[in-house]
PDB file of N, CA and C in Angstrom:
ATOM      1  N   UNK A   1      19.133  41.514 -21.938  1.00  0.00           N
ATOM      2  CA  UNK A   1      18.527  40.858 -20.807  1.00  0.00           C
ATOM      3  C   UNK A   1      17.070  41.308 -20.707  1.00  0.00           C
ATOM      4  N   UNK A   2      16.211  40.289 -20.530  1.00  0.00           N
ATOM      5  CA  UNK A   2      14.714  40.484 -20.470  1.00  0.00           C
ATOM      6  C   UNK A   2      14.763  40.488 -18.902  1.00  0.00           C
ATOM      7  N   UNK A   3      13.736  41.553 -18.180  1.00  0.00           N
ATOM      8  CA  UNK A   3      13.376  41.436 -16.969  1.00  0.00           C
ATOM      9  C   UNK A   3      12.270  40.536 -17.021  1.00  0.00           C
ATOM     10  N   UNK A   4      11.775  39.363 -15.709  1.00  0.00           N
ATOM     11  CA  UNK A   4      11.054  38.682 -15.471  1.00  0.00           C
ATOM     12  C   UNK A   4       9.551  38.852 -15.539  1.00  0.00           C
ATOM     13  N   UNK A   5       9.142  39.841 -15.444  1.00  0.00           N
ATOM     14  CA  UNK A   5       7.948  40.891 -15.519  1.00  0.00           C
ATOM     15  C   UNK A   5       7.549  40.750 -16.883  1.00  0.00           C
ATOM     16  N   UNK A   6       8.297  40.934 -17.580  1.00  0.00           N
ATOM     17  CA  UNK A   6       7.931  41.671 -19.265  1.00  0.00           C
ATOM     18  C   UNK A   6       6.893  41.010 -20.138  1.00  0.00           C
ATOM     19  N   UNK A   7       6.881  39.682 -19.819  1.00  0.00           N
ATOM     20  CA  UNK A   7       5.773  39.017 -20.457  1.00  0.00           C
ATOM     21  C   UNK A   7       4.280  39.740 -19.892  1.00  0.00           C
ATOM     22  N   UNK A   8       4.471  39.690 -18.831  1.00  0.00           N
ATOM     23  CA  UNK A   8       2.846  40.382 -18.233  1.00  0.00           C
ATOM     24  C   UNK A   8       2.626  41.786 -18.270  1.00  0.00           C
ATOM     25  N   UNK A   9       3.184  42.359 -19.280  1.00  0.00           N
ATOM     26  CA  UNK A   9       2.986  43.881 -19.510  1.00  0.00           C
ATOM     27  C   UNK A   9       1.912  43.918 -20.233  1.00  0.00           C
ATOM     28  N   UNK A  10       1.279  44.514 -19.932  1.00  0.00           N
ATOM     29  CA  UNK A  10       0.186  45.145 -21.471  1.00  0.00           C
ATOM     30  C   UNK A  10       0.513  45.998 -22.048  1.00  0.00           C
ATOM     31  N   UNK A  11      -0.361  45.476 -23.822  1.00  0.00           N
ATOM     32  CA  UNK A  11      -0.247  46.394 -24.409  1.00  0.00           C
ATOM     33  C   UNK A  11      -0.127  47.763 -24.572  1.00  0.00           C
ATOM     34  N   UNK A  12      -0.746  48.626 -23.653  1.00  0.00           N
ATOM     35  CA  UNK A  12      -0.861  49.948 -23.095  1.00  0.00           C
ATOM     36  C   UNK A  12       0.669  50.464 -22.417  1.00  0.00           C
ATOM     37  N   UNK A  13       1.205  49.492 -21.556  1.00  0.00           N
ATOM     38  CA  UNK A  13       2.061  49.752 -21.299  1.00  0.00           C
ATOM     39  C   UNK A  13       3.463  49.910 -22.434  1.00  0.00           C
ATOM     40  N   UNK A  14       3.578  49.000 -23.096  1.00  0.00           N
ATOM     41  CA  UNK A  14       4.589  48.628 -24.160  1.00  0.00           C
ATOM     42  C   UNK A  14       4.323  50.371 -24.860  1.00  0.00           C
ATOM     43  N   UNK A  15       2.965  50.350 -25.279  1.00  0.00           N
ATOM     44  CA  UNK A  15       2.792  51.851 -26.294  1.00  0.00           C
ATOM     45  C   UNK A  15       3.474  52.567 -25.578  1.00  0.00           C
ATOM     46  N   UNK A  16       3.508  53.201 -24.590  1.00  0.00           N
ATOM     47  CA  UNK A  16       2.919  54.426 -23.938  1.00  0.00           C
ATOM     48  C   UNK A  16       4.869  54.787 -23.552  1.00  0.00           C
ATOM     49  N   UNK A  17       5.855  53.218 -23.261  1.00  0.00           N
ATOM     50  CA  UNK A  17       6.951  53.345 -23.477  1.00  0.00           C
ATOM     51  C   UNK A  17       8.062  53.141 -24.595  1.00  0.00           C
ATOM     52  N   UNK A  18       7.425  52.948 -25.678  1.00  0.00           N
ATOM     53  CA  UNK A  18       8.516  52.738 -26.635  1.00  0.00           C
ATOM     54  C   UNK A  18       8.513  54.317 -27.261  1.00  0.00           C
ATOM     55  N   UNK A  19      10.067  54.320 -27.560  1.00  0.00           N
ATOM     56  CA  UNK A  19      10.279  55.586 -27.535  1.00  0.00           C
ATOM     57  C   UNK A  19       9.886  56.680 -29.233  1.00  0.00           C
ATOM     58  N   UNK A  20      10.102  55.550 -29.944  1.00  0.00           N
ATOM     59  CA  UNK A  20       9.310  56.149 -31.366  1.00  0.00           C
ATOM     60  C   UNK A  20       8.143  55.594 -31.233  1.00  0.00           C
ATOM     61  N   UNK A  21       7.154  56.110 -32.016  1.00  0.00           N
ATOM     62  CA  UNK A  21       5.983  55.380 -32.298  1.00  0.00           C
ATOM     63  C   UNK A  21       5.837  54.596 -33.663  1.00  0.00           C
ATOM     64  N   UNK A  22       5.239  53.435 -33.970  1.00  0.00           N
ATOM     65  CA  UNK A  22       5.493  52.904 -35.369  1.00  0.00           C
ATOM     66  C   UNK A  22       4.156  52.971 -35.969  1.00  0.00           C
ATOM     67  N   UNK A  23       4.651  53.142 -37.274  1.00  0.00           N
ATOM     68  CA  UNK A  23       4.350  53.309 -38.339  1.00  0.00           C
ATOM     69  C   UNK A  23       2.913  51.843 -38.626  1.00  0.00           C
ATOM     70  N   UNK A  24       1.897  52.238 -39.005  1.00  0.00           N
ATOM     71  CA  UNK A  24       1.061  51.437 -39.694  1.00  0.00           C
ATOM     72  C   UNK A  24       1.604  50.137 -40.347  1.00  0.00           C
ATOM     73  N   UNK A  25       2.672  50.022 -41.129  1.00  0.00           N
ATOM     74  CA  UNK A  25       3.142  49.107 -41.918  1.00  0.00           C
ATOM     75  C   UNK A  25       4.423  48.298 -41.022  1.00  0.00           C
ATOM     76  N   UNK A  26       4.912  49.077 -39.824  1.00  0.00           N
ATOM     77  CA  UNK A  26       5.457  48.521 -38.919  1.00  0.00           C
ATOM     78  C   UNK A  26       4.721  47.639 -38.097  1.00  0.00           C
ATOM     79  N   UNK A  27       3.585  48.237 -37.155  1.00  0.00           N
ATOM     80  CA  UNK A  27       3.012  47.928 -36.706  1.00  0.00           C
ATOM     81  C   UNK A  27       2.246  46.392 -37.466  1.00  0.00           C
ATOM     82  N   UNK A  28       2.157  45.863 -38.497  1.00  0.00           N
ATOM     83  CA  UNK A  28       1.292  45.215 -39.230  1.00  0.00           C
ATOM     84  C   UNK A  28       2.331  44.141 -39.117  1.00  0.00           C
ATOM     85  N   UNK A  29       3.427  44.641 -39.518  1.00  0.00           N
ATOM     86  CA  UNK A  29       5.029  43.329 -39.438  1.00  0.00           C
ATOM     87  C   UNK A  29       4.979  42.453 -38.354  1.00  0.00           C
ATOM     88  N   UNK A  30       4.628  43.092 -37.285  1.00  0.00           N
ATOM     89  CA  UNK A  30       4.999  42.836 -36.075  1.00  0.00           C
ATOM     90  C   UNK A  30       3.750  42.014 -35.815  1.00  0.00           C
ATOM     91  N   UNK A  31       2.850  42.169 -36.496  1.00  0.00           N
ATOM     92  CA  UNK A  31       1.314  41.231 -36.348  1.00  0.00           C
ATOM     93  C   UNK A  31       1.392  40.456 -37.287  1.00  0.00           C
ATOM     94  N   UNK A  32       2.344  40.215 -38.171  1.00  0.00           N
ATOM     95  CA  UNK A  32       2.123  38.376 -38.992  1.00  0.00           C
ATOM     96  C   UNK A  32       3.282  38.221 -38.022  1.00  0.00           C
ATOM     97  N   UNK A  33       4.279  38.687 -37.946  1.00  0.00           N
ATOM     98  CA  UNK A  33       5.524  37.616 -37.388  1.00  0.00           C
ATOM     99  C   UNK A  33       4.794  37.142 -36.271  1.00  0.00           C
ATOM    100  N   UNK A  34       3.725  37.369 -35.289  1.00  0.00           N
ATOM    101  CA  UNK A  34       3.812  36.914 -34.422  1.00  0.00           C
ATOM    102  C   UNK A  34       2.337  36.168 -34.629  1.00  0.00           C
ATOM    103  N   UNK A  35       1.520  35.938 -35.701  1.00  0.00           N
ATOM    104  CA  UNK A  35       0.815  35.018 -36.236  1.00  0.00           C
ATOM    105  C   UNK A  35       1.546  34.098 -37.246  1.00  0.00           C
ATOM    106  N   UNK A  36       2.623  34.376 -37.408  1.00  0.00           N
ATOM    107  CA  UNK A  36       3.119  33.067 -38.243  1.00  0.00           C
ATOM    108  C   UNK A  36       4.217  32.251 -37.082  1.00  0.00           C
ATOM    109  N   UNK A  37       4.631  32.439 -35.709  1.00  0.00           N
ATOM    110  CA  UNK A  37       4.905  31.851 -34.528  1.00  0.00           C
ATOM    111  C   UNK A  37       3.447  31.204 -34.099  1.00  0.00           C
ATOM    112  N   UNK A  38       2.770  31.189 -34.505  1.00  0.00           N
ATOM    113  CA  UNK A  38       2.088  30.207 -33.598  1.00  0.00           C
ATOM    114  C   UNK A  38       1.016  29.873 -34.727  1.00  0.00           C
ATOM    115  N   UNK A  39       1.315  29.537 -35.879  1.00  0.00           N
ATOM    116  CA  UNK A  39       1.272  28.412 -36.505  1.00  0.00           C
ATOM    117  C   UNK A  39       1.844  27.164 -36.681  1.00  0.00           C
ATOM    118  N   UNK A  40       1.376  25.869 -36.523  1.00  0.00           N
ATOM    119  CA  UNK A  40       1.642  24.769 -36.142  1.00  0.00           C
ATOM    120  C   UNK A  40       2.663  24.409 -37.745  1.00  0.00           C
ATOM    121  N   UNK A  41       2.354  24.577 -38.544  1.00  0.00           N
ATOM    122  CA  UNK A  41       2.774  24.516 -40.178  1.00  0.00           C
ATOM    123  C   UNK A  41       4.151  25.170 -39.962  1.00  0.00           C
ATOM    124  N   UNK A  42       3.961  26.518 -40.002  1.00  0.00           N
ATOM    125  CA  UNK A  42       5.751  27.415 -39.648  1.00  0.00           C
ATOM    126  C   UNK A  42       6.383  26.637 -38.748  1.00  0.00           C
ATOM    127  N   UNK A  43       5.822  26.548 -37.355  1.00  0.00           N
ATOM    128  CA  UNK A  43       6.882  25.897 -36.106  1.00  0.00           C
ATOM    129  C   UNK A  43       7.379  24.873 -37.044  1.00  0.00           C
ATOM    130  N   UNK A  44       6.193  23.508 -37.122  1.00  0.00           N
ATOM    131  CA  UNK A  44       7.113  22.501 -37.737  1.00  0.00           C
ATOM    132  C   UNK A  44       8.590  22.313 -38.984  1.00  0.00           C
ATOM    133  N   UNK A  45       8.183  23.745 -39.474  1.00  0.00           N
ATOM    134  CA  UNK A  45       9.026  23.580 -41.154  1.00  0.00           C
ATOM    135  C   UNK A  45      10.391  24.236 -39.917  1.00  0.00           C
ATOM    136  N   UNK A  46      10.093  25.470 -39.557  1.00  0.00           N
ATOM    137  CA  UNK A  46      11.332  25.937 -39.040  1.00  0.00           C
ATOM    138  C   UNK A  46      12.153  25.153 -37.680  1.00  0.00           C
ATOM    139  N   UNK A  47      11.078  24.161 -37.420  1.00  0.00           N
ATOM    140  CA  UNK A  47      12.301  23.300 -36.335  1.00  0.00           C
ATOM    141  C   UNK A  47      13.145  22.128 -37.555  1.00  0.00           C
ATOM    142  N   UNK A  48      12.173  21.463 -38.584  1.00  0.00           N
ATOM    143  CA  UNK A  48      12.998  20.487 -39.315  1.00  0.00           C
ATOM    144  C   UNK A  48      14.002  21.369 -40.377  1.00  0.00           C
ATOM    145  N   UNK A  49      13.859  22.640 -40.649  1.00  0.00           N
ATOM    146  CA  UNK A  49      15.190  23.533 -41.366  1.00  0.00           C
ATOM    147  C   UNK A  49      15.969  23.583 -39.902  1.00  0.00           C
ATOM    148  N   UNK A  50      15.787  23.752 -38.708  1.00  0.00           N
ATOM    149  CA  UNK A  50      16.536  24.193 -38.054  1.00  0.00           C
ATOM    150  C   UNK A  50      17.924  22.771 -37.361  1.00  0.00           C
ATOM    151  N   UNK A  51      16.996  21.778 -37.696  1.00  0.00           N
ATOM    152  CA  UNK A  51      17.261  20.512 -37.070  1.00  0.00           C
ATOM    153  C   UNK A  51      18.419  20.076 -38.482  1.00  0.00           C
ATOM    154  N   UNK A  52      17.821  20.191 -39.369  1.00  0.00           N
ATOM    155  CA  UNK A  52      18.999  20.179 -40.937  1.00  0.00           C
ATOM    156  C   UNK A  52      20.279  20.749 -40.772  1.00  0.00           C
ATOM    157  N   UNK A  53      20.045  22.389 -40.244  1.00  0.00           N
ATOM    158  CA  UNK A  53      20.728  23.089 -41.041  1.00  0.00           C
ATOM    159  C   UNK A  53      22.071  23.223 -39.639  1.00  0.00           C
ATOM    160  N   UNK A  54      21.539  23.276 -38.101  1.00  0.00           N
ATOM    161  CA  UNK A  54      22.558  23.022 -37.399  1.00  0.00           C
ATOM    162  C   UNK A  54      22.970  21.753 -36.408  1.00  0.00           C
ATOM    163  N   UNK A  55      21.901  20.988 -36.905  1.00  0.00           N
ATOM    164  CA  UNK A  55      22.051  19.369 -36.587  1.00  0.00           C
ATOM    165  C   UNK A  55      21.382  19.416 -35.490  1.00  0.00           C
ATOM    166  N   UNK A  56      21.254  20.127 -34.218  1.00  0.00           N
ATOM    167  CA  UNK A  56      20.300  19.866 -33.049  1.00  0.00           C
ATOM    168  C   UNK A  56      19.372  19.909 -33.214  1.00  0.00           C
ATOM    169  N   UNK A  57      17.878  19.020 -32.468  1.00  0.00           N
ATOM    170  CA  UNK A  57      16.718  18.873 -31.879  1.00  0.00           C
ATOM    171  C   UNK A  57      16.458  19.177 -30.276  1.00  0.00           C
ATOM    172  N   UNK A  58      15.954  20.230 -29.892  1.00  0.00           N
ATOM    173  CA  UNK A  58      15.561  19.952 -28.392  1.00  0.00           C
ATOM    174  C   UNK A  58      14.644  19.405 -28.275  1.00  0.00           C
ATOM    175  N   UNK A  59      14.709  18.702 -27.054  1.00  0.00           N
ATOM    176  CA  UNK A  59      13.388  18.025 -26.585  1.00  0.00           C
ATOM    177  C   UNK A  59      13.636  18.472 -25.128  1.00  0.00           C
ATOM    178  N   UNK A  60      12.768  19.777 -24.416  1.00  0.00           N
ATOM    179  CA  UNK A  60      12.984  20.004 -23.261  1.00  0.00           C
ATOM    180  C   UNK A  60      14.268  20.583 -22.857  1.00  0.00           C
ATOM    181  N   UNK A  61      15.333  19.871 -22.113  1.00  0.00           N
ATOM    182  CA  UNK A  61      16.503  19.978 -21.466  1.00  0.00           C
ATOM    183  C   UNK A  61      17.393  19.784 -22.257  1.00  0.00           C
ATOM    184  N   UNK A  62      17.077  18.408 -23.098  1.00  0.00           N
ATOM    185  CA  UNK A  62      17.851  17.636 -24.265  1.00  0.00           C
ATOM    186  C   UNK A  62      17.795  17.809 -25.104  1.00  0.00           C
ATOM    187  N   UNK A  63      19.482  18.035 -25.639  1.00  0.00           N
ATOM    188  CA  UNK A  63      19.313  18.232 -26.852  1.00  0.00           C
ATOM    189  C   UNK A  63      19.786  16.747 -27.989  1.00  0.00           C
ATOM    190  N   UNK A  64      18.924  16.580 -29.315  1.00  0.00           N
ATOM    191  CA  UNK A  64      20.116  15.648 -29.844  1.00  0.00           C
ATOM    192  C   UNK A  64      20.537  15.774 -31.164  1.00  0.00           C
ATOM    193  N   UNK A  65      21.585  15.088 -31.411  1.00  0.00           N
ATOM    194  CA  UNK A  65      22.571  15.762 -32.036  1.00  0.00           C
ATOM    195  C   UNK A  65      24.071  14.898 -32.146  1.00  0.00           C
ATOM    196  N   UNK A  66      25.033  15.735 -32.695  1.00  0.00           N
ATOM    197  CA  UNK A  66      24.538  16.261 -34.384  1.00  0.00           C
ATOM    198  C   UNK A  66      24.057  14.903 -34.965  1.00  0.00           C
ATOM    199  N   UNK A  67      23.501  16.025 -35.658  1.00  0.00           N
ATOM    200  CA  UNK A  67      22.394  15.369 -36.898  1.00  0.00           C
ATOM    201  C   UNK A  67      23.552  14.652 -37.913  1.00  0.00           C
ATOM    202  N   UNK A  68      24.814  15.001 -38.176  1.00  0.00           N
ATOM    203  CA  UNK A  68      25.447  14.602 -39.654  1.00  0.00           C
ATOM    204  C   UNK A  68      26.535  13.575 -38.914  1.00  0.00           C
ATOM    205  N   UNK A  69      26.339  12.954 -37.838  1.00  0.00           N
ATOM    206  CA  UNK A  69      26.752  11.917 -37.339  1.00  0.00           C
ATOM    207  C   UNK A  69      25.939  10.692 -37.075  1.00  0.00           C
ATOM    208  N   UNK A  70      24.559  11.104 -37.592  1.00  0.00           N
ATOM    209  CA  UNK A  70      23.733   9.620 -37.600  1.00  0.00           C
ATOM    210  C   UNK A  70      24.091   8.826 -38.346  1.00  0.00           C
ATOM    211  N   UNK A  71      25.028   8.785 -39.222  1.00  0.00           N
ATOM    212  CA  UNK A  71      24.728   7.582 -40.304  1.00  0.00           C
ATOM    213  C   UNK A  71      26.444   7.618 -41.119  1.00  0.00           C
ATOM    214  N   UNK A  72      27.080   6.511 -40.450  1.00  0.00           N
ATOM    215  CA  UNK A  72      27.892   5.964 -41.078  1.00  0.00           C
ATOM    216  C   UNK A  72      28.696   5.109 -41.732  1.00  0.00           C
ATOM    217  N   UNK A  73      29.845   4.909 -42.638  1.00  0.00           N
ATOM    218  CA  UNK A  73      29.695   3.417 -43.184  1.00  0.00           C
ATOM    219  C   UNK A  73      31.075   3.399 -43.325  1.00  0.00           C
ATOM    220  N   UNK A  74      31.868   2.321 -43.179  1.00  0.00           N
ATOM    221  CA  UNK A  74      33.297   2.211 -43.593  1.00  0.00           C
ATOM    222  C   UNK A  74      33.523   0.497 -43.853  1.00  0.00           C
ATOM    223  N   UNK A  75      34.704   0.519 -44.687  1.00  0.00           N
ATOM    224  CA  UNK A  75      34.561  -1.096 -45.040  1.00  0.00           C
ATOM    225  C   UNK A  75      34.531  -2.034 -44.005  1.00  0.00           C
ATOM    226  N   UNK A  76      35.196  -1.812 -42.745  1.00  0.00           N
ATOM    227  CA  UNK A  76      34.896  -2.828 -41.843  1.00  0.00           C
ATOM    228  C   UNK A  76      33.768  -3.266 -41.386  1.00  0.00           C
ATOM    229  N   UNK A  77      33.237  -2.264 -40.242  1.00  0.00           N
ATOM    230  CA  UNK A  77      31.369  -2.034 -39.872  1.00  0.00           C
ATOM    231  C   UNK A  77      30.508  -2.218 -40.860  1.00  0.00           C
ATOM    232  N   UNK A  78      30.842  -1.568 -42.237  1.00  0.00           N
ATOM    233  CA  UNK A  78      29.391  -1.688 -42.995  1.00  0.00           C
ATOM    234  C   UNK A  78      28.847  -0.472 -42.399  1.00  0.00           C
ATOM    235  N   UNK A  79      27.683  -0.365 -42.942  1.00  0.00           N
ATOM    236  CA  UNK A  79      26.159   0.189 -42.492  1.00  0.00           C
ATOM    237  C   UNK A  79      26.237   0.812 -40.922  1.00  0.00           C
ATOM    238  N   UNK A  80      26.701   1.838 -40.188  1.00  0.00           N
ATOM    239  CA  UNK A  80      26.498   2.289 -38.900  1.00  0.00           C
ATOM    240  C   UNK A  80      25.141   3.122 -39.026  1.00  0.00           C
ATOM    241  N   UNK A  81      24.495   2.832 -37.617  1.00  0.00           N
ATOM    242  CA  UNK A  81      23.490   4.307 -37.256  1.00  0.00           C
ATOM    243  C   UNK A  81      23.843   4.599 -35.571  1.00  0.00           C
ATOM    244  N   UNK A  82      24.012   5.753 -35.605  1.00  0.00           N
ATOM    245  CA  UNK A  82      23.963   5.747 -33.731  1.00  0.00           C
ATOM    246  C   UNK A  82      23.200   7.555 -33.714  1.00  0.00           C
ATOM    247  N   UNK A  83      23.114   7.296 -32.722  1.00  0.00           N
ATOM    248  CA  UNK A  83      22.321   8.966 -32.260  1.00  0.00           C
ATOM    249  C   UNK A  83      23.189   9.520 -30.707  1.00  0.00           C
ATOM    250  N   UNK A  84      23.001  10.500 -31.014  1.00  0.00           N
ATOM    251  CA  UNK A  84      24.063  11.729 -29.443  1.00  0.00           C
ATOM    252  C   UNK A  84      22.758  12.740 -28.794  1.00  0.00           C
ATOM    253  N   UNK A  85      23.718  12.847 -28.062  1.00  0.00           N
ATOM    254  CA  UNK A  85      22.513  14.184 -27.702  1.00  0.00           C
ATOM    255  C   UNK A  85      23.944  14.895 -27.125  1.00  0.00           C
ATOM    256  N   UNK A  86      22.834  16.036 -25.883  1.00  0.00           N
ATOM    257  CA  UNK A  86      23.618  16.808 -25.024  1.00  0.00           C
ATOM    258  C   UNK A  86      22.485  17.265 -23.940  1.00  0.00           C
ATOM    259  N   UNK A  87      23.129  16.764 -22.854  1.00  0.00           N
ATOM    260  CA  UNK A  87      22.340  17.209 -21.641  1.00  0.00           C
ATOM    261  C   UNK A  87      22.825  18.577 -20.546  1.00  0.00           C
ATOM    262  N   UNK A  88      22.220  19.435 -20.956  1.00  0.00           N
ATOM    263  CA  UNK A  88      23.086  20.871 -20.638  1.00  0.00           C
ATOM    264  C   UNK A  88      23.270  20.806 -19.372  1.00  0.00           C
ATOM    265  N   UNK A  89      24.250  21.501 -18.389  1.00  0.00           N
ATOM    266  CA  UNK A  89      24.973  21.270 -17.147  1.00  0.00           C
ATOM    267  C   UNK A  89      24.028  22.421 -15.968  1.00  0.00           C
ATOM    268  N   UNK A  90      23.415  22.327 -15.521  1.00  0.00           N
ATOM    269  CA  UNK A  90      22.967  23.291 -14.665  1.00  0.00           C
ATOM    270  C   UNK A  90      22.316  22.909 -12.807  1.00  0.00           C
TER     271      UNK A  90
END
C-alpha cells in the first residue's frame, strides 16, 4: 500500500529514509528505468506487447477486450468481427 503523500516527497527525503544506501550502479538502474517510462517509443511498444500478450487495452475506466475474441469465422456466419470491453464496478 502506497500512502497518498508519497508522490510529493523529495528526493532528500526518500535518501535520508531508505534504509541501505545504493550503490552507484544501483542508483544509475533506477535512472534509465525511469527514463525509459517516459519515453513515448517504450510506452507505445509496451502497451501494444501488453495489449497482445493479455488481450486488454485501457482507455481510462475502460477496458477492451479480449483481444483473441475479435475475429471469428464458422461455416454458417462466415467472416465475424465484434469487440468487448469491461467497465469496472465502482
Amino acid at each position: 500500500m502506497v500512502e497518498a503523500d508519497a508522490a510529493t516527497k523529495s528526493n532528500e527525503f526518500w535518501i535520508a529514509s531508505r534504509h541501505d544506501s545504493l550503490s552507484a550502479a544501483e542508483s544509475k538502474v533506477y535512472t534509465n528505468i525511469d527514463s525509459l517510462k517516459r519515453m513515448p517509443s517504450f510506452r507505445r511498444t509496451m502497451e501494444a506487447l501488453t495489449f497482445l500478450l493479455a488481450g486488454y487495452k485501457s482507455f481510462g475506466p475502460f477496458e477492451m477486450g479480449p483481444a483473441n475474441t475479435f475475429y471469428s469465422f464458422n461455416p454458417v456466419e462466415g467472416f465475424r468481427l465484434r469487440v468487448g470491453g469491461v467497465l469496472p464496478l465502482s
